[in-house]
Protein backbone atom coordinates (compact mmCIF):
# COMPACT_ATOMS: atom_id res chain seq x y z
CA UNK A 1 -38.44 -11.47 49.22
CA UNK A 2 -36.71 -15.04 49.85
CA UNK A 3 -36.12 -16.74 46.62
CA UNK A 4 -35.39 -21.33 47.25
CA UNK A 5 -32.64 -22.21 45.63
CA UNK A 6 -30.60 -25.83 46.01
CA UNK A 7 -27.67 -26.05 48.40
CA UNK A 8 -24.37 -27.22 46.63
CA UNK A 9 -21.98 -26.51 49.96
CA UNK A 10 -20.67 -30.04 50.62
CA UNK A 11 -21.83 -29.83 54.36
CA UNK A 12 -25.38 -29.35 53.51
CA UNK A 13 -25.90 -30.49 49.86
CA UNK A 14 -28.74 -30.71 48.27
CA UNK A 15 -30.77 -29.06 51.05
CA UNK A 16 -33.03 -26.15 50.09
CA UNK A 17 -31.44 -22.71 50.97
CA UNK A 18 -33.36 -19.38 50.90
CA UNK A 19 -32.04 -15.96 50.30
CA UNK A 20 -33.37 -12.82 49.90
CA UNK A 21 -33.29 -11.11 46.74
CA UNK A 22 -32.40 -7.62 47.53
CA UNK A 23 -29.05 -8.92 48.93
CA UNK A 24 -27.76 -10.38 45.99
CA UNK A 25 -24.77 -8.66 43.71
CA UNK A 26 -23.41 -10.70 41.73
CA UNK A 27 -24.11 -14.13 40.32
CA UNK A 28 -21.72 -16.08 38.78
CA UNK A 29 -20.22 -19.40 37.86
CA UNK A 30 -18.02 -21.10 40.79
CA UNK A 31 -15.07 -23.27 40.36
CA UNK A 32 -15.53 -27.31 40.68
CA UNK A 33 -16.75 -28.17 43.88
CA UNK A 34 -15.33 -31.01 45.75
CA UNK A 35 -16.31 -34.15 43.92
CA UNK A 36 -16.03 -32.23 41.01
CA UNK A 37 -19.11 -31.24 40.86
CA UNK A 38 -20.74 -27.80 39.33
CA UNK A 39 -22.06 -24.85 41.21
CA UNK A 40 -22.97 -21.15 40.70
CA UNK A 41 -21.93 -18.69 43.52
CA UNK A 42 -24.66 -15.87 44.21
CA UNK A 43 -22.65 -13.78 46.26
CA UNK A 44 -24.01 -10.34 48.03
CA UNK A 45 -25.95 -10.03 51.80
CA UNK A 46 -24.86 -7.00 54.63
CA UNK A 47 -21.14 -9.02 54.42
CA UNK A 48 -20.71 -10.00 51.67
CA UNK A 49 -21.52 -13.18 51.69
CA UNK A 50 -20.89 -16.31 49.08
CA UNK A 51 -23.85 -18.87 48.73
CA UNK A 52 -22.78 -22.24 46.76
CA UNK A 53 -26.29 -22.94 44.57
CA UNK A 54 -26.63 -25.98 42.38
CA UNK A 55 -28.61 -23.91 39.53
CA UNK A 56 -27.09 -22.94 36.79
CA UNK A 57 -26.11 -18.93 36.94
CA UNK A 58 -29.23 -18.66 33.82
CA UNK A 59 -31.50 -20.55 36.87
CA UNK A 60 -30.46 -17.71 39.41
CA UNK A 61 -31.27 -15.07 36.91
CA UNK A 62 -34.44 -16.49 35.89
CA UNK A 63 -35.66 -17.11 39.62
CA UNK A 64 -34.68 -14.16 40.17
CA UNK A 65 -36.54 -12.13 37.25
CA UNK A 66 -39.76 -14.60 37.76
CA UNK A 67 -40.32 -12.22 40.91
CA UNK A 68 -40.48 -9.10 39.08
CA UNK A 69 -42.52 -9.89 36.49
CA UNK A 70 -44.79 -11.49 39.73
CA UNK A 71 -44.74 -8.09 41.34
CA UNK A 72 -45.57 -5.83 38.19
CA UNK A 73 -48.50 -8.20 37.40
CA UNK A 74 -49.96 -7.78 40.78
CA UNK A 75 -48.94 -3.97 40.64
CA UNK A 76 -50.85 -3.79 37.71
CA UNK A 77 -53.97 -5.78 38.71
CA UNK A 78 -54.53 -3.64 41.40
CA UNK A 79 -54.20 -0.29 39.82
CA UNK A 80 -56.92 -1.51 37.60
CA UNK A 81 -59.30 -1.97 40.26
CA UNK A 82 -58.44 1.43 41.60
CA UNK A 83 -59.92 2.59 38.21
C-alpha cells in the first residue's frame, strides 16, 4: 500500500512522493537540509533506499499506523457479515 508523503529533496521539494509501506525500516530524523531546513528520512525499499519527507518522524508513524487501523476495521466489517 502507497502511503503520500511531502518531498523535502531540494530537487523536487514540496512535490508529493509515494512509497509503499511494506518497504519501509526505519524512520528517523535527518540532518538540516540545505537551506537549513528540517526533514525526516524514511529509509528502507529492495536497496535500501533514503526518502527526504517534510513530516515530522511522529507524521510518518502516524500515516503509517492510520493504515492498519484502516485494514483491521475493514477486516473486521467483513467477518461480521460472514456471520
Amino acid at each position: 500500500m502507497l502511503v503520500k508523503f511531502t518531498n523535502a529533496a531540494e530537487e523536487h521539494k514540496g512535490n508529493s512522493i509515494f512509497i509503499n509501506r511494506d518497504w519501509v525500516v526505519a524512520v528517523f530524523n535527518a540532518p538540516s537540509m540545505p537551506g537549513g531546513s528540517l526533514a525526516t528520512i524514511v529509509y528502507g525499499g529492495p536497496q535500501g533506499t533514503t526518502w527526504n519527507v517534510e513530516e515530522s518522524p511522529e507524521q510518518v508513524q502516524m500515516l503509517l499506523n492510520a493504515l492498519d487501523k484502516g485494514n483491521e476495521n475493514v477486516q473486521s466489517r467483513s467477518k461480521n457479515k460472514e456471520s
